[in-house]
Protein backbone atom coordinates (compact mmCIF):
# COMPACT_ATOMS: atom_id res chain seq x y z
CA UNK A 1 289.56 204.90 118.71
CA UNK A 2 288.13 208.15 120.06
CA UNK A 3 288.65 211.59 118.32
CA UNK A 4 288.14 214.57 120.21
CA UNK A 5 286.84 217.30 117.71
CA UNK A 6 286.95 221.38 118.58
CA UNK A 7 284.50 223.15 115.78
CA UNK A 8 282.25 226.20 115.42
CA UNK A 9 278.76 225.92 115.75
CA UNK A 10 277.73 226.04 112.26
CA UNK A 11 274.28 223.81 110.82
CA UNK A 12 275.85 220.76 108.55
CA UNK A 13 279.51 220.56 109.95
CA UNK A 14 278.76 216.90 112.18
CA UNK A 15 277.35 215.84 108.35
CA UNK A 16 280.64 216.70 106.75
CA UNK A 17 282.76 215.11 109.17
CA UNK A 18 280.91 211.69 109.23
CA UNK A 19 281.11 212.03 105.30
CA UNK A 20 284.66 211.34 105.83
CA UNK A 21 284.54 208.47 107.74
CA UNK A 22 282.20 207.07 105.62
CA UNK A 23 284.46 207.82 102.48
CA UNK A 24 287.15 205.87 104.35
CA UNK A 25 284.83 202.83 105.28
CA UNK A 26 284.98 203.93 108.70
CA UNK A 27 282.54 201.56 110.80
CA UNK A 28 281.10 204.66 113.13
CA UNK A 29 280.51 203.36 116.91
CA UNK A 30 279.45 206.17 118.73
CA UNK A 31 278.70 210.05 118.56
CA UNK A 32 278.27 212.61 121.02
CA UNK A 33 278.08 216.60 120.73
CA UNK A 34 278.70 219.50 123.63
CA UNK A 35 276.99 222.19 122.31
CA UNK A 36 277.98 224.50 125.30
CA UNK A 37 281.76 224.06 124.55
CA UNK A 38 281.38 223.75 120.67
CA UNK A 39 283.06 220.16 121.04
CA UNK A 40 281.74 216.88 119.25
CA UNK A 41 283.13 213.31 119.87
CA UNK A 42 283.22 210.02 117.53
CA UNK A 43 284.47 206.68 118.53
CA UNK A 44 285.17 203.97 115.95
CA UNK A 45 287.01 200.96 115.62
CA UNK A 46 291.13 201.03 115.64
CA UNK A 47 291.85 201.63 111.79
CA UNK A 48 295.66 200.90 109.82
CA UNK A 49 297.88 204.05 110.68
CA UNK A 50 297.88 205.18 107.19
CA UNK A 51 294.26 205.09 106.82
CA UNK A 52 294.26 207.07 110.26
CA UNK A 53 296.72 209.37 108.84
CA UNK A 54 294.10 210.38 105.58
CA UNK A 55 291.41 210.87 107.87
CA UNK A 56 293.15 213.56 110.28
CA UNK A 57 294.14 216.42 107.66
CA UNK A 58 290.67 215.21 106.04
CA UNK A 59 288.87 216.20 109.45
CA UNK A 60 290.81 219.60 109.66
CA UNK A 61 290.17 220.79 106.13
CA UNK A 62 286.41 221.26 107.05
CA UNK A 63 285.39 224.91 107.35
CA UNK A 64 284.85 225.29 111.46
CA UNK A 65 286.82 222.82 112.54
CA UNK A 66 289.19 224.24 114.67
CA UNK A 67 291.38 221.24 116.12
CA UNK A 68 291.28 217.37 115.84
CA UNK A 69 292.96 214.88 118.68
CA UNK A 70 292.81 211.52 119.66
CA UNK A 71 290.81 211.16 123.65
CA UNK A 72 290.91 208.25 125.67
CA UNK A 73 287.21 208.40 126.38
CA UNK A 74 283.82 210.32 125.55
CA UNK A 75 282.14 212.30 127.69
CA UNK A 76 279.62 209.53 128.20
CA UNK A 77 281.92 206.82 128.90
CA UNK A 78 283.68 208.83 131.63
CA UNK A 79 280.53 209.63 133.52
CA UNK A 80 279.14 205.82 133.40
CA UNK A 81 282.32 204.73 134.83
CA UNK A 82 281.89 207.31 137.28
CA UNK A 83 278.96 206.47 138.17
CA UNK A 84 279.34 203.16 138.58
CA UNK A 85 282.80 203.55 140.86
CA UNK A 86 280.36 205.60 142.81
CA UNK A 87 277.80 202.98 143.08
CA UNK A 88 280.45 200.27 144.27
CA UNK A 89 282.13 202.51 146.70
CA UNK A 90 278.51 203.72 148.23
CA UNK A 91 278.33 201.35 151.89
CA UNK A 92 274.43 201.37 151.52
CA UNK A 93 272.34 200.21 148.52
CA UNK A 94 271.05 202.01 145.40
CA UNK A 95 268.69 200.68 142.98
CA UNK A 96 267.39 202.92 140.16
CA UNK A 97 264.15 202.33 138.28
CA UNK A 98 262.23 203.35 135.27
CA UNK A 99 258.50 204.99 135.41
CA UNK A 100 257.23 201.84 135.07
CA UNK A 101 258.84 201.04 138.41
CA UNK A 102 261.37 197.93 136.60
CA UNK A 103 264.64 198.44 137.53
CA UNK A 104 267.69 199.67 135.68
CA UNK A 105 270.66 199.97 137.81
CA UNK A 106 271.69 198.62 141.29
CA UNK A 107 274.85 198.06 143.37
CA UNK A 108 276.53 195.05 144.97
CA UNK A 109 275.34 196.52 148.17
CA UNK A 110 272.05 196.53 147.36
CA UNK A 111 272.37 193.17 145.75
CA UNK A 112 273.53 192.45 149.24
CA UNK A 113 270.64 193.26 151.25
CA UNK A 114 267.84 191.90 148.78
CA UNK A 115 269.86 188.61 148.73
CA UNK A 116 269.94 188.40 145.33
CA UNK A 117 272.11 188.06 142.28
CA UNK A 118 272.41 191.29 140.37
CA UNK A 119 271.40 189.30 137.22
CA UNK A 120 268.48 188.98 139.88
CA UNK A 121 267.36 192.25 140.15
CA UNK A 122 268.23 194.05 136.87
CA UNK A 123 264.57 194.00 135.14
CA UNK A 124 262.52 192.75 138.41
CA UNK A 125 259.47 195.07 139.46
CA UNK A 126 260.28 196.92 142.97
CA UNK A 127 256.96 196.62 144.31
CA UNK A 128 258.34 192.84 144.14
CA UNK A 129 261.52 193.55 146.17
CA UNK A 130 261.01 196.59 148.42
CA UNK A 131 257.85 195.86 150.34
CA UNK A 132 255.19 198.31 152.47
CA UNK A 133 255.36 200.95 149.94
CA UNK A 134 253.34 201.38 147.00
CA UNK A 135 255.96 202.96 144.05
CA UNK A 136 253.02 202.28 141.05
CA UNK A 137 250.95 204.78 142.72
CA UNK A 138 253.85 206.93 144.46
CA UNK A 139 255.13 207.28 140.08
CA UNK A 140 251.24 207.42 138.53
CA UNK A 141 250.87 210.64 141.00
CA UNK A 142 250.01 214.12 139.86
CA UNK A 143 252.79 215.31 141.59
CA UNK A 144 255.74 212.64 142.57
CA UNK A 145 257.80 214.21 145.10
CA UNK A 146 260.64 212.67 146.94
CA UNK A 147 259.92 210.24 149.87
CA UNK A 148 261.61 208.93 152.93
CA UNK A 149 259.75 205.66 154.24
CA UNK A 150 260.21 202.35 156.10
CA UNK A 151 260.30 199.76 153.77
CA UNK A 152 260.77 195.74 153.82
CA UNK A 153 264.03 194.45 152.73
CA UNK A 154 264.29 190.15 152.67
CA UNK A 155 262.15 190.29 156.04
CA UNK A 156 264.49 193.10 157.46
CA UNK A 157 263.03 196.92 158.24
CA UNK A 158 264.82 199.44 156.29
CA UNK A 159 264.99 203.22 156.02
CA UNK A 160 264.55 204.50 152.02
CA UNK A 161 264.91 207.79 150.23
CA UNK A 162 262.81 207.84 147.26
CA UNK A 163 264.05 211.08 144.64
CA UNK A 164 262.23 211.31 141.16
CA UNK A 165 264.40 211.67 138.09
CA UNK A 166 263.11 214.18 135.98
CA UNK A 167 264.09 215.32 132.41
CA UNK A 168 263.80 218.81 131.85
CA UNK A 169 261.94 219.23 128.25
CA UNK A 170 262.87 223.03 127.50
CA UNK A 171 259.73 225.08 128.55
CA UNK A 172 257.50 222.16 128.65
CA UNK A 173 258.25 221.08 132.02
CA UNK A 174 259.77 218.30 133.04
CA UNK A 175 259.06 214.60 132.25
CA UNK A 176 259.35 211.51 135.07
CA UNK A 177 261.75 208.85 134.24
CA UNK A 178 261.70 207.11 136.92
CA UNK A 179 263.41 207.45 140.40
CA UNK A 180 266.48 206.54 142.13
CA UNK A 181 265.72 204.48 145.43
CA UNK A 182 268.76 204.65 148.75
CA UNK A 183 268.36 201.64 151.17
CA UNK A 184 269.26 201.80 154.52
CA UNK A 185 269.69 198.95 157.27
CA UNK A 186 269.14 199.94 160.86
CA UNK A 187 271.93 198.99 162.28
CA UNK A 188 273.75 201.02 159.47
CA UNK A 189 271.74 204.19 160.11
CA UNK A 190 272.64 202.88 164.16
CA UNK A 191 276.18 203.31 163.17
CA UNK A 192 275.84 206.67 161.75
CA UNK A 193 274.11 208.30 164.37
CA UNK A 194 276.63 206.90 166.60
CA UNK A 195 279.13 208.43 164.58
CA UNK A 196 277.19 211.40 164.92
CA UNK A 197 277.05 211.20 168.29
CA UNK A 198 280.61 210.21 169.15
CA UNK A 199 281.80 213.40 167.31
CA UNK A 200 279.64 215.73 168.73
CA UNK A 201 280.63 213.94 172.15
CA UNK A 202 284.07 213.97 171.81
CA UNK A 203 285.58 215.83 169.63
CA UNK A 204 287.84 218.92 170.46
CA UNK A 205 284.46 221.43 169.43
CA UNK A 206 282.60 220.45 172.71
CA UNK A 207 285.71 221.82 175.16
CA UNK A 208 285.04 225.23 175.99
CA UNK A 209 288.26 226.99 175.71
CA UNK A 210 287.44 230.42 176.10
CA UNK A 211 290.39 231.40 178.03
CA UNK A 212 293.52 231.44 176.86
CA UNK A 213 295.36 228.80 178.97
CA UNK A 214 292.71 226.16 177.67
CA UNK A 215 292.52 227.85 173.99
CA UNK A 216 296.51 226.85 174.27
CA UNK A 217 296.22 223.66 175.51
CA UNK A 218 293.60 222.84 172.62
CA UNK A 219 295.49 224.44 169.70
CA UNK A 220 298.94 222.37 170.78
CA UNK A 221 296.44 218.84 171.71
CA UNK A 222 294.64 219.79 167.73
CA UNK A 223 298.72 219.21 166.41
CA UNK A 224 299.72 216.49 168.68
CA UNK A 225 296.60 214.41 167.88
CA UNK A 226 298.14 214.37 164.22
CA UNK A 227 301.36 212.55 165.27
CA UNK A 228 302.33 208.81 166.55
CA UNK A 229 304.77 210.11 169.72
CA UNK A 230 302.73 209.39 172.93
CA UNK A 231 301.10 211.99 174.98
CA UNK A 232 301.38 212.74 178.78
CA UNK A 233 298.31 214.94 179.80
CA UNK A 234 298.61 215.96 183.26
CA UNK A 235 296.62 218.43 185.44
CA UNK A 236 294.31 218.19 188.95
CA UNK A 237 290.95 215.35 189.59
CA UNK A 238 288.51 216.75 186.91
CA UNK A 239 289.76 219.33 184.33
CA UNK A 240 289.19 216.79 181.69
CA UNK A 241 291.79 214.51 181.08
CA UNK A 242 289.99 212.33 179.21
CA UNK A 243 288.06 214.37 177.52
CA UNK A 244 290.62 215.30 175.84
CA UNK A 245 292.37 212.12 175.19
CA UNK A 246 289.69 211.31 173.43
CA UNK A 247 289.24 214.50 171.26
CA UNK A 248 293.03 213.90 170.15
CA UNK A 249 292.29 210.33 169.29
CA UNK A 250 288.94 210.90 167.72
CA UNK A 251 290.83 213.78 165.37
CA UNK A 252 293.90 211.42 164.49
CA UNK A 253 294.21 208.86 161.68
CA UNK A 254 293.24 206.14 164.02
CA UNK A 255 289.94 207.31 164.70
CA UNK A 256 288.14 204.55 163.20
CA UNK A 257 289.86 202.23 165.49
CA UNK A 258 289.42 201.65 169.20
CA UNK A 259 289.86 204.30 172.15
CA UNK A 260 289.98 202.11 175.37
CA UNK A 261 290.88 203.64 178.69
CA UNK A 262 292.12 201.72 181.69
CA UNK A 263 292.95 203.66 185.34
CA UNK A 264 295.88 202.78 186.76
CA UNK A 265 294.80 203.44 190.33
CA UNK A 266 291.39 201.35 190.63
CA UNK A 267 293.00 197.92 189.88
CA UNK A 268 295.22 196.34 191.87
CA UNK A 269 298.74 195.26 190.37
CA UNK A 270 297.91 191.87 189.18
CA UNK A 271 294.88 192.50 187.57
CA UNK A 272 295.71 195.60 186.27
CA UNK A 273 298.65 193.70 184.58
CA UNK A 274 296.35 190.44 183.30
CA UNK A 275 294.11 193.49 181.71
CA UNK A 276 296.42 195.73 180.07
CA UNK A 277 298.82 193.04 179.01
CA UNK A 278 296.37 190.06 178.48
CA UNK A 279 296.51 186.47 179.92
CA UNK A 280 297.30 183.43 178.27
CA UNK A 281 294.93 180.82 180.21
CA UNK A 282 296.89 177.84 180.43
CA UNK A 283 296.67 177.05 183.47
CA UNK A 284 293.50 174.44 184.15
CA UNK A 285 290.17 176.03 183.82
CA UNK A 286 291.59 179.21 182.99
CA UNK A 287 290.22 180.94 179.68
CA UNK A 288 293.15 183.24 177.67
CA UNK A 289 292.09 186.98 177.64
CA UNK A 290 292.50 189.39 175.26
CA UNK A 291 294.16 192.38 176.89
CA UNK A 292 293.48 196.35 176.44
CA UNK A 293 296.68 196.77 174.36
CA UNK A 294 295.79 194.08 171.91
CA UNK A 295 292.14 195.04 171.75
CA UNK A 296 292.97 198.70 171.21
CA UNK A 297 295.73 197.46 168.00
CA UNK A 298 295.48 200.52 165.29
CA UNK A 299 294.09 202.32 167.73
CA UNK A 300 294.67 204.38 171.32
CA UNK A 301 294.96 203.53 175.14
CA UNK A 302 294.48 206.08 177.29
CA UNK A 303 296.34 205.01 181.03
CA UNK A 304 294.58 207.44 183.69
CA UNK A 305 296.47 208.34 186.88
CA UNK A 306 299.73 206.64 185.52
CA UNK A 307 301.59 207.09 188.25
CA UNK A 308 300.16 204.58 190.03
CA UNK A 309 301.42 202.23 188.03
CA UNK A 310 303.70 199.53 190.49
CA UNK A 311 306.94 198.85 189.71
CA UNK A 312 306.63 195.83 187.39
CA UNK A 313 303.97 197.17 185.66
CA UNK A 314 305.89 200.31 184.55
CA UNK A 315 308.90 197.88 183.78
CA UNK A 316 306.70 196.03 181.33
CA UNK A 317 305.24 199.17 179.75
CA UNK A 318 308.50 200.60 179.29
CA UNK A 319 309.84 197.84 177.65
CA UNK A 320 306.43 197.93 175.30
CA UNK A 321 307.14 201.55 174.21
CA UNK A 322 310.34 200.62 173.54
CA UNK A 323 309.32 197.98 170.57
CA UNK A 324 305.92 197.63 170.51
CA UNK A 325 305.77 194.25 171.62
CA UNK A 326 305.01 192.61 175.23
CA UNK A 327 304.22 189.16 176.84
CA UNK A 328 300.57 188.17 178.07
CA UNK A 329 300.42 186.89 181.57
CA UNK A 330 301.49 183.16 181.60
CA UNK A 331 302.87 183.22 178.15
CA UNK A 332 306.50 183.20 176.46
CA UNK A 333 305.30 184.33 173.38
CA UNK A 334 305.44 187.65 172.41
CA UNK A 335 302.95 190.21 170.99
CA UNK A 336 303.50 192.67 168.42
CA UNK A 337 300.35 195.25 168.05
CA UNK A 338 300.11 199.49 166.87
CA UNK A 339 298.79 201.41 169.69
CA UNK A 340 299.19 204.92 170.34
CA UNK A 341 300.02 205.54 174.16
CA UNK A 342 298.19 208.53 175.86
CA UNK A 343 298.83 208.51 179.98
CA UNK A 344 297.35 210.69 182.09
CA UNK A 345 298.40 211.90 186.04
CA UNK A 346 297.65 214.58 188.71
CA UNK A 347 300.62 213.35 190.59
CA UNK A 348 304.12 215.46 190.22
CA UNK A 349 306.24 212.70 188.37
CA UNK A 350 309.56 214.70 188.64
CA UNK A 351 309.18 214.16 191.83
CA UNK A 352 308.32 210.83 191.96
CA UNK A 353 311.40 209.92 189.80
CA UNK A 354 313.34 211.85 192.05
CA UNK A 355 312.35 209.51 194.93
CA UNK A 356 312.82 206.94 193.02
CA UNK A 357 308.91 205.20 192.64
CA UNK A 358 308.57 206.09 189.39
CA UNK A 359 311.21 205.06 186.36
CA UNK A 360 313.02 207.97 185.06
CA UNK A 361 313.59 206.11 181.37
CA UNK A 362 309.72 205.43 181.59
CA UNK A 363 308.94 209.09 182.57
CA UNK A 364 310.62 210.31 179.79
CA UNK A 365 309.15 208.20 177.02
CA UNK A 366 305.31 208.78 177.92
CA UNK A 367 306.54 212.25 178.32
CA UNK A 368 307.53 213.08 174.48
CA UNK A 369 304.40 214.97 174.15
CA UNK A 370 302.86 216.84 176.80
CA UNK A 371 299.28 218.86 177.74
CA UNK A 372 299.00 220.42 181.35
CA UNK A 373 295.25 221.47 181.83
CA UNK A 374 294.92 224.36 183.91
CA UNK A 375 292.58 224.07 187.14
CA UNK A 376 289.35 225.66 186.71
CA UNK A 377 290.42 228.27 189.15
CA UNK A 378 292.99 229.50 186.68
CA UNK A 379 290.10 229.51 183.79
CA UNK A 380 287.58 232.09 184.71
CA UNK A 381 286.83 232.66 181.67
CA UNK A 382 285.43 229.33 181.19
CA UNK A 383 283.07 229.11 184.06
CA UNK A 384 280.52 230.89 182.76
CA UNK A 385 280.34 229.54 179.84
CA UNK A 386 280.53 226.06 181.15
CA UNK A 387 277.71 226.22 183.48
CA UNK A 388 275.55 227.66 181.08
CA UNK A 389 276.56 224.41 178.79
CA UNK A 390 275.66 222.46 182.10
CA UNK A 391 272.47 224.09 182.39
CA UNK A 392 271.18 223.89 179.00
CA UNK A 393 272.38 219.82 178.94
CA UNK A 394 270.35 218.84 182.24
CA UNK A 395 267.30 220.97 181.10
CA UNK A 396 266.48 219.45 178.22
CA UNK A 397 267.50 215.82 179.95
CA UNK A 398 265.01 216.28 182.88
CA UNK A 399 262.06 217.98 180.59
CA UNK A 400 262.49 221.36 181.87
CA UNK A 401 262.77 224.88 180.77
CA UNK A 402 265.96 226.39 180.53
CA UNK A 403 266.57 228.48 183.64
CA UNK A 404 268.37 231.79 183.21
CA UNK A 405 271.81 232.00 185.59
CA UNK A 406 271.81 235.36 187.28
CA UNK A 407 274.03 237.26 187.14
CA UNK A 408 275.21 236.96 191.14
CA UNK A 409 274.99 233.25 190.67
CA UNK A 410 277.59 233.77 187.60
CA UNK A 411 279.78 235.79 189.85
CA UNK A 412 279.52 233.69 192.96
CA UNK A 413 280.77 230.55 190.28
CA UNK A 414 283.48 232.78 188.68
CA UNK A 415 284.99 233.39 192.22
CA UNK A 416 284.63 229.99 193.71
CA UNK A 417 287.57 227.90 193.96
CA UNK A 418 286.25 224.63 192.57
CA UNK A 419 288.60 222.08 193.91
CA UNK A 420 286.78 219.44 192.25
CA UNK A 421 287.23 221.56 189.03
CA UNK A 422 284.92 220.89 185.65
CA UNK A 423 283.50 217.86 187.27
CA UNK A 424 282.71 219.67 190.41
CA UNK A 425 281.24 221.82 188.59
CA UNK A 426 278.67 219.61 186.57
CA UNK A 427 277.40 218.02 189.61
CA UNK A 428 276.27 220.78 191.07
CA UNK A 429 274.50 222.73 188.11
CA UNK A 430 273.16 219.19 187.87
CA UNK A 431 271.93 219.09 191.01
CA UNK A 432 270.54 222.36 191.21
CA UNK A 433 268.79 221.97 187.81
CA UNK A 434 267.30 218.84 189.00
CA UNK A 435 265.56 220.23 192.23
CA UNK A 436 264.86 223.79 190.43
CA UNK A 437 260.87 225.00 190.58
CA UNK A 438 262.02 228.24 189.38
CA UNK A 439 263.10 230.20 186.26
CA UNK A 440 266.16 231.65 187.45
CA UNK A 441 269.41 229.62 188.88
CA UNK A 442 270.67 231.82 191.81
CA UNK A 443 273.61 231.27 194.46
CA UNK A 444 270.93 229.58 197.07
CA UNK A 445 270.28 226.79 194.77
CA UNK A 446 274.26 225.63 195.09
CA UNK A 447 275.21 223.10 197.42
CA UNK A 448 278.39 223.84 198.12
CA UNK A 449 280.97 223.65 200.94
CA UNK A 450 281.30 227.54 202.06
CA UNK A 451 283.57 229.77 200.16
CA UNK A 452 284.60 233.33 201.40
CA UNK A 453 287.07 235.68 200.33
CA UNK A 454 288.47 236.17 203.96
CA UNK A 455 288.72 232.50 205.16
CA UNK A 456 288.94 230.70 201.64
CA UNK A 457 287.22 227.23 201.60
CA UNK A 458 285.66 226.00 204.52
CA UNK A 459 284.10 222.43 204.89
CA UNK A 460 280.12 223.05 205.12
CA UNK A 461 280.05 220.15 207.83
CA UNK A 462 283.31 220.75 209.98
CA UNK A 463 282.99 219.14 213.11
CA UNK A 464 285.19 219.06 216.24
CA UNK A 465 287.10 221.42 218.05
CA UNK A 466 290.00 224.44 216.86
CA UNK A 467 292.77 222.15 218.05
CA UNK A 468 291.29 218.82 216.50
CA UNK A 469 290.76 220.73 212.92
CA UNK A 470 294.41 221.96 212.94
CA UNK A 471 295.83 218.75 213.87
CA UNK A 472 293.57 217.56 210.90
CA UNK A 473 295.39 220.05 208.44
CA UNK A 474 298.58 219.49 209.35
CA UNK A 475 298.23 215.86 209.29
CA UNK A 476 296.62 216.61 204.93
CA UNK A 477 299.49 219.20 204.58
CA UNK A 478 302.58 216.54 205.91
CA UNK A 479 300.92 213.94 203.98
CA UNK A 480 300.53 215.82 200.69
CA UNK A 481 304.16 217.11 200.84
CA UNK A 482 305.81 214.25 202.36
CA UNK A 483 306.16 212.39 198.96
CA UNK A 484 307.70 215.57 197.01
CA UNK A 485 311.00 215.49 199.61
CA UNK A 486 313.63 212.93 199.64
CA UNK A 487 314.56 213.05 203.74
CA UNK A 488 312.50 214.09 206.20
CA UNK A 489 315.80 217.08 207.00
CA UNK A 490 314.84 218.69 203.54
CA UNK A 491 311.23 218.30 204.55
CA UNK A 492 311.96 220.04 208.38
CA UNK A 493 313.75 222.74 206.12
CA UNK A 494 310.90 223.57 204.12
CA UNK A 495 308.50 223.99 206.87
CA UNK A 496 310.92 226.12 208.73
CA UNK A 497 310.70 223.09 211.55
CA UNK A 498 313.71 221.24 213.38
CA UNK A 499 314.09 217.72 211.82
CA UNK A 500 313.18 216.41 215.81
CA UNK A 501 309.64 218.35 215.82
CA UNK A 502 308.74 216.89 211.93
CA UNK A 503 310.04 213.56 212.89
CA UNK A 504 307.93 213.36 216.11
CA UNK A 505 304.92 214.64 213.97
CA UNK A 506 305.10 212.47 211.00
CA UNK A 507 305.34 209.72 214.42
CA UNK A 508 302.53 211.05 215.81
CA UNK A 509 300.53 211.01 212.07
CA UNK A 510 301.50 207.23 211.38
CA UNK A 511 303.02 208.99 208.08
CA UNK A 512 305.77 206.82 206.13
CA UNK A 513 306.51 205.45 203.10
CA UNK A 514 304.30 202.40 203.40
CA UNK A 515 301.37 204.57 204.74
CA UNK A 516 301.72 207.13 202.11
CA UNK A 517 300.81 206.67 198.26
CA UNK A 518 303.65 208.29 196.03
């Protein structure tokens, strides 16, 4: 039993109240006293109800008590429990010791990494456990200040953080009592600088979003990334796509679980169905693989350029999203796993539903949530800053000074069109970094196809004659829009053409629906 006692400060008062219990044959187990909140504690044995019921009014009588209750705890008892739900909880060890260097207090995960029994190591010397550092001399200094050293731990290097504990004595200074000791593996100081790392790599802080269409697009992706629905992220060949697939999946409540990405368009159908789906190996000499849905389980799978996905393949997905469950390759047994669905494309899939190569039920289920990136064209704002991120980055990577970006070589990027966008972008302050001897980035250090305001973008190394580089553009244009129209009438209409003259040039182009990806 605990009582919880609220007096005045007054010289005698914790003598009068453990005159009571004594009076009552109280067996006293423990005393504490808060002097800064006027409070003082007493724990005892559990005592008869009636004999609890004398003591009470007894208690209150005293001259400065102001209240009496029963507490659950002391003071002490709270903060040793504390402590030691801190100690369990910590991932890396802690071992305290004395100024004597014998130690105290450990955890089970430093338990873990000696190899020992904590029966082991409660009352052992350190100097016999942690080895290549000297603690008798490092605690019979003049001056013991903290440390952070390699030490030897079972055979294994280590990382430790040595802090004194001292006890303030009023104005004599402080007095050692030892120190507490933190132990870290290297692969678990690996893992947090990769954590580290991964954040400062993808996390929604490194996108520069100083316009407003991308400070949109990151505000709305900062929400999304909090919910389960998946996520369609569309937008032209390098804006970022998955950049920013990751940044919602590294700022979601599956972050400690796998990101895997998989592109649609690289693989052909088979084997991009054997690796998103997984194969069951039963046929001879065949080993079962694990596929990117079932690795990824808890986690997120990002499906770049998802449009490209054949026929059966989108079937299959579809039928995934519905459930959450799908067949490996070869097998008849199905798989049930918890993976968040982000898909990416720089195709128009309206369109493509509308011509019928791309499933309109699919469509809309990867299209709950969406993100269109802006081209960098669109973001002037962020040019600027971009390249001067770009700059900085392959500076320091090659060894070099920073170079300053003048201010016509900020205005020459601001205007160009960059059809490659972001990426396009990179690669090119990365190039020009890279072959810089000077201190200053200006426009002559950009290789770049020509840009003018009057004729637009021009290929640096055209070739052939007038007639041979419009036949070349109309052949890009037919093919590009070819795909968006159902008929080649509605086509003819849109150009302003007769059906005969777009017919006999889509002829003359080898352009069909074989021949053309949609």
């Amino acid at each position: 039993m605990r009582l919880d006692i609220h007096c005045a400060d007054r010289i005698g008062i914790a003598q009068e109240i453990l005159n009571i219990l004594v009076n009552y044959s109280v067996d006293l187990k423990g005393i504490e006293v808060d002097s800064v909140n006027c409070r003082m504690y007493v724990s005892f044995p559990e005592i008869e109800f009636e004999q609890f019921q004398k003591i009470m009014p007894s208690i209150r009588l005293i001259d400065g008590v102001h209240d009496v209750r029963t507490t659950a705890f002391l003071p002490s008892e709270r903060e040793h429990n504390e402590l030691n739900t801190l100690l369990r909880a910590l991932p890396d060890g802690v071992i305290s010791i004395d100024a004597k260097g014998w130690v105290r207090l450990c955890n089970d995960a430093a338990c873990k990494d000696l190899q020992l029994s904590e029966k082991e190591v409660i009352g052992a010397n350190i100097n016999n456990l942690l080895k290549g550092f000297n603690f008798t001399r490092w605690l019979e200094s003049k001056e013991v200040l903290g440390q952070t050293t390699r030490v030897e731990v079972a055979g294994e290097d280590f990382i430790a953080d040595i802090l004194p504990i001292a006890v303030p004595q009023g104005g004599e200074g402080d007095v050692l009592a030892g120190a507490v000791i933190n132990i870290k593996s290297q692969s678990r100081l690996g893992q947090q600088v990769s954590a580290f790392r991964r954040y400062g790599q993808e996390s929604f802080a490194t996108i520069h979003n100083f316009s407003t269409a991308m400070r949109r697009v990151v505000r709305e992706a900062r929400k999304m990334s909090q919910l389960e629905a998946p996520i369609l992220i569309t937008g032209e060949t390098g804006t970022g796509k998955e950049l920013l697939a990751r940044a919602c999946h590294y700022a979601s409540n599956r972050s400690v679980k796998p990101f895997i990405a998989l592109s649609c368009a690289s693989l052909p159908d088979d084997v991009a169905e054997s690796e998103l789906f997984g194969y069951a190996g039963y046929e001879e000499n065949a080993a079962p693989k694990r596929g990117v849905l079932e690795q990824a389980d808890g986690g997120t799978v990002f499906l770049d350029e998802v449009g490209e996905m054949s026929t059966q393949l989108q079937t299959k997905l579809l039928r995934f999203l519905q459930d959450g469950t799908f067949r490996k390759v070869g097998d008849e047994n199905e798989v049930k796993v918890n993976v968040r669905i982000v898909a990416a494309t720089q195709k128009d899939l309206p369109a493509m539903v509308q011509e019928g190569v791309f499933r309109e039920d699919l469509y809309y289920r990867i299209n709950v949530l969406t993100l269109d990136i802006a081209p960098l064209r669109d973001r002037k704002a962020d040019v600027g800053p971009l390249a001067e991120h770009f700059i900085q980055k392959y500076a320091q990577q090659n060894g070099h000074a920073v170079p300053l970006l003048s201010q016509e070589c900020l205005s020459f990027l601001q205007q160009y069109p960059w059809p490659g966008n972001v990426r396009q972008l990179e690669n090119a302050i990365y190039r020009a970094v890279s072959l810089l001897d000077d201190s200053e980035l200006r426009v002559e250090h950009l290789q770049l196809p020509t840009f003018t305001h009057d004729l637009g973008y021009l290929e640096s190394d055209f070739e052939g004659s007038l007639d041979q580089a419009v036949k070349r553009f109309e052949a890009t244009l037919l093919r590009k829009l070819y795909p968006a129209y159902p008929s080649s009438r509605q086509l003819a209409k849109r150009l302003g053409l007769s059906h005969t003259a777009v017919a006999n040039k889509l002829r003359d182009y080898s352009i069909n629906r074989k021949t053309v990806k949609v």
